[in-house]
N, C-alpha and C. Protein backbone atom coordinates (compact mmCIF):
# COMPACT_ATOMS: atom_id res chain seq x y z
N UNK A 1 -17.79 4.60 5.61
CA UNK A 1 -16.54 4.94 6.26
C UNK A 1 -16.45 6.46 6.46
N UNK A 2 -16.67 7.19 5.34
CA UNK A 2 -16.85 8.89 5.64
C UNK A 2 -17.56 9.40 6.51
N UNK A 3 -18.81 8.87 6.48
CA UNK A 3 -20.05 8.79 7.52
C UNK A 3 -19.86 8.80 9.16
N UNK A 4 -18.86 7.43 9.26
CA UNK A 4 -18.41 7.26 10.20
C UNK A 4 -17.08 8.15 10.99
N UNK A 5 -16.48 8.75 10.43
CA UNK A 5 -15.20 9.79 10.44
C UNK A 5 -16.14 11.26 10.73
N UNK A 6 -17.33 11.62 10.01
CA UNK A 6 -17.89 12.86 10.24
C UNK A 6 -18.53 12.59 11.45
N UNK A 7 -18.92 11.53 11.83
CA UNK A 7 -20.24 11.37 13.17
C UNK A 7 -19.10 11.30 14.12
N UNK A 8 -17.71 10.81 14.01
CA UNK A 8 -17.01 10.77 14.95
C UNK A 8 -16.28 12.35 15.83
N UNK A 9 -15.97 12.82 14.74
CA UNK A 9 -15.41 13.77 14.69
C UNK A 9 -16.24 15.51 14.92
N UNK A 10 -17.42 15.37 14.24
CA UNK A 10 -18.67 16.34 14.26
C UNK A 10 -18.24 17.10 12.68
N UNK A 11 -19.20 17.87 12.33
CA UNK A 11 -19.75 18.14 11.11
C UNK A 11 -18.07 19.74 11.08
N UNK A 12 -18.16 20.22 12.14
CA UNK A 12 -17.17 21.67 12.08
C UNK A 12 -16.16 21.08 12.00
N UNK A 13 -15.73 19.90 12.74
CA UNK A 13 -14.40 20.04 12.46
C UNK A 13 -13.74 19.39 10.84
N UNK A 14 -14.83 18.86 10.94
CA UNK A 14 -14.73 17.93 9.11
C UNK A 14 -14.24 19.09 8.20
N UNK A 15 -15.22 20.22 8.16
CA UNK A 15 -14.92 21.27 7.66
C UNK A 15 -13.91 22.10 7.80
N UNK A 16 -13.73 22.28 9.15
CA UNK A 16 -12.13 22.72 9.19
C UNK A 16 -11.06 21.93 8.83
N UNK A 17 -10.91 20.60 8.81
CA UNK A 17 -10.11 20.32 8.43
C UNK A 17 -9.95 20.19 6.77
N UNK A 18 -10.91 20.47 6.15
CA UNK A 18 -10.86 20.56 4.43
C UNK A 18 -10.26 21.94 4.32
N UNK A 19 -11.24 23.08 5.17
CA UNK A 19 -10.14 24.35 4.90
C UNK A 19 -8.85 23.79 5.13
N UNK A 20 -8.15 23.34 6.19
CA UNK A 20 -6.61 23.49 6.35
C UNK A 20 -6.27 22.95 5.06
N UNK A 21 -6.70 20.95 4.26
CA UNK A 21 -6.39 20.72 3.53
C UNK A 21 -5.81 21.83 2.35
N UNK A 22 -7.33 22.38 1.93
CA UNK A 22 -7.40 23.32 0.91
C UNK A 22 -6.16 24.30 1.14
N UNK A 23 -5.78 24.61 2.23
CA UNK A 23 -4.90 25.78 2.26
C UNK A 23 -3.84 25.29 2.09
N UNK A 24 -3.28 24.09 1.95
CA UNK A 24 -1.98 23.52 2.22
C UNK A 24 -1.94 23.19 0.51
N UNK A 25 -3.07 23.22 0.02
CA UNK A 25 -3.00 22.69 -1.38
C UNK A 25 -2.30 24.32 -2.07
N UNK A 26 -3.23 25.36 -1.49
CA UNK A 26 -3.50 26.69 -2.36
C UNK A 26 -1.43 26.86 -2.30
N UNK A 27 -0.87 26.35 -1.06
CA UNK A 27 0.10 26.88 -0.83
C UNK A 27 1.54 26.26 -1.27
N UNK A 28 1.32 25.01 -1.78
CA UNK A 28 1.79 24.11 -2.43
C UNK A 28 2.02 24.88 -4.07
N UNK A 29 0.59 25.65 -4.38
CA UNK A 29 0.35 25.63 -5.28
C UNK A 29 1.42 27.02 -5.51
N UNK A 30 1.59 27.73 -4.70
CA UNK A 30 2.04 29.01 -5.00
C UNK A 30 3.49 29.44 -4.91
N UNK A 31 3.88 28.00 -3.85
CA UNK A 31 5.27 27.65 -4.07
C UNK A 31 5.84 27.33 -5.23
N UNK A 32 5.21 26.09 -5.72
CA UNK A 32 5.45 26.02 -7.27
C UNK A 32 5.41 26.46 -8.48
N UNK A 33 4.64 27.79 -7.92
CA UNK A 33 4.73 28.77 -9.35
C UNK A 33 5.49 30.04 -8.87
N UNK A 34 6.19 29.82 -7.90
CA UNK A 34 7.80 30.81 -7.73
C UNK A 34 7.28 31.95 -6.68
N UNK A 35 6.16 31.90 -6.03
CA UNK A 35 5.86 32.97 -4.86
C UNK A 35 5.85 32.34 -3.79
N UNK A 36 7.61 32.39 -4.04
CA UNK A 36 7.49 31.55 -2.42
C UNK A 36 7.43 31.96 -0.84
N UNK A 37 7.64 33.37 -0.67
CA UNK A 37 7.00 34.08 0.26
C UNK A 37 5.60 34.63 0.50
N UNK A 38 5.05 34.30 -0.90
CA UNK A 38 3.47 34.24 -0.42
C UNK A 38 3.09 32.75 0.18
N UNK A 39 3.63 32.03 -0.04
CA UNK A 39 3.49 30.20 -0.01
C UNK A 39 3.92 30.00 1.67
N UNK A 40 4.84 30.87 1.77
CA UNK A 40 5.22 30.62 2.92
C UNK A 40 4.04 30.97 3.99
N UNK A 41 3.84 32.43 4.12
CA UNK A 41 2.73 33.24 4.73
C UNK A 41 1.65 32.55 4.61
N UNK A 42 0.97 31.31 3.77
CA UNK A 42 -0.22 31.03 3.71
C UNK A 42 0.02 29.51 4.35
N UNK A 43 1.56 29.00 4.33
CA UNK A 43 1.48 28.06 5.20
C UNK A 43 1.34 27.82 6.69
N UNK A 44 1.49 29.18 6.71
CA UNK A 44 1.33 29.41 8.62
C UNK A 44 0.17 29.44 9.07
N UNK A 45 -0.92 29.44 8.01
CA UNK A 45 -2.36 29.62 8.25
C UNK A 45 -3.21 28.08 8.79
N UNK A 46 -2.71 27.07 8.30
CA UNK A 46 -2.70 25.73 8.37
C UNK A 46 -2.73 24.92 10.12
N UNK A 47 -1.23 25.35 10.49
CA UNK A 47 -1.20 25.17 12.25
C UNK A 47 -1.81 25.98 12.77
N UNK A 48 -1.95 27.33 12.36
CA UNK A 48 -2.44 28.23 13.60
C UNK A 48 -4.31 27.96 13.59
N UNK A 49 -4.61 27.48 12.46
CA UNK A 49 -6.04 27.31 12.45
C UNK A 49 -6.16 25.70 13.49
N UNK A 50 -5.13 24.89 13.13
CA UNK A 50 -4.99 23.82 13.96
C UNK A 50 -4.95 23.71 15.71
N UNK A 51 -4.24 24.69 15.80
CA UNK A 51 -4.31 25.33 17.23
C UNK A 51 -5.10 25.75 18.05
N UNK A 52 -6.08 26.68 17.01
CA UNK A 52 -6.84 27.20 17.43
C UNK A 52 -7.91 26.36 17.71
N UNK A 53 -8.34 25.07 17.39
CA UNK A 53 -9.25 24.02 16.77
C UNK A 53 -9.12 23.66 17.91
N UNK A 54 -7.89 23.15 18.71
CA UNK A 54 -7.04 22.56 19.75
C UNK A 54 -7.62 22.76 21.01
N UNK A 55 -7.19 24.51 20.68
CA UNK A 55 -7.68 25.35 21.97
C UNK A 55 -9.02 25.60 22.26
N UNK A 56 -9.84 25.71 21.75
CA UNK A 56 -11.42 25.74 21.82
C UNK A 56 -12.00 24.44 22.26
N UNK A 57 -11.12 23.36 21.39
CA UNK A 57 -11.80 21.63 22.13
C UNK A 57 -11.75 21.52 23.23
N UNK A 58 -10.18 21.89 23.71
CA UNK A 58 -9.79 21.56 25.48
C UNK A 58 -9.68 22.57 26.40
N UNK A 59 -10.91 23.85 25.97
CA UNK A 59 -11.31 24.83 26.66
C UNK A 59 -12.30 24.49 27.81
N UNK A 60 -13.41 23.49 27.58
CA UNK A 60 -14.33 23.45 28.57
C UNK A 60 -13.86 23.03 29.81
C-alpha cells in the first residue's frame, strides 16, 4: 500500500509531504509548551511549502 502511494505520487513529493507533516508536528509541539508565536510562524511554513509544491506541478 505505501509502495503504491510513493509510485503514485513520485519519491519528492512523498518527502515533501513528511517535511510538512514533521513541521506541523514541530509546531504543535511548540504551541504546547507556551511559544505560541513561534508555533504560529512555523505554522505558516506548512501551506506555503504546499503551494509552492502546487505551483511547480501546474507550471509545465
Amino acid at each position: 500500500m505505501l509502495k503504491k502511494f510513493i509510485s503514485r505520487i513520485g519519491i519528492m513529493n512523498t518527502i515533501m509531504l513528511l517535511v510538512v507533516l514533521s513541521i506541523i508536528v514541530v509546531s504543535e509541539y511548540l504551541f504546547m509548551s507556551g511559544k505560541k508565536l513561534d508555533a504560529i510562524f512555523v505554522a505558516f511554513w506548512a501551506p506555503t511549502i504546499l503551494g509552492f509544491m502546487n505551483y511547480l506541478k501546474f507550471k509545465k
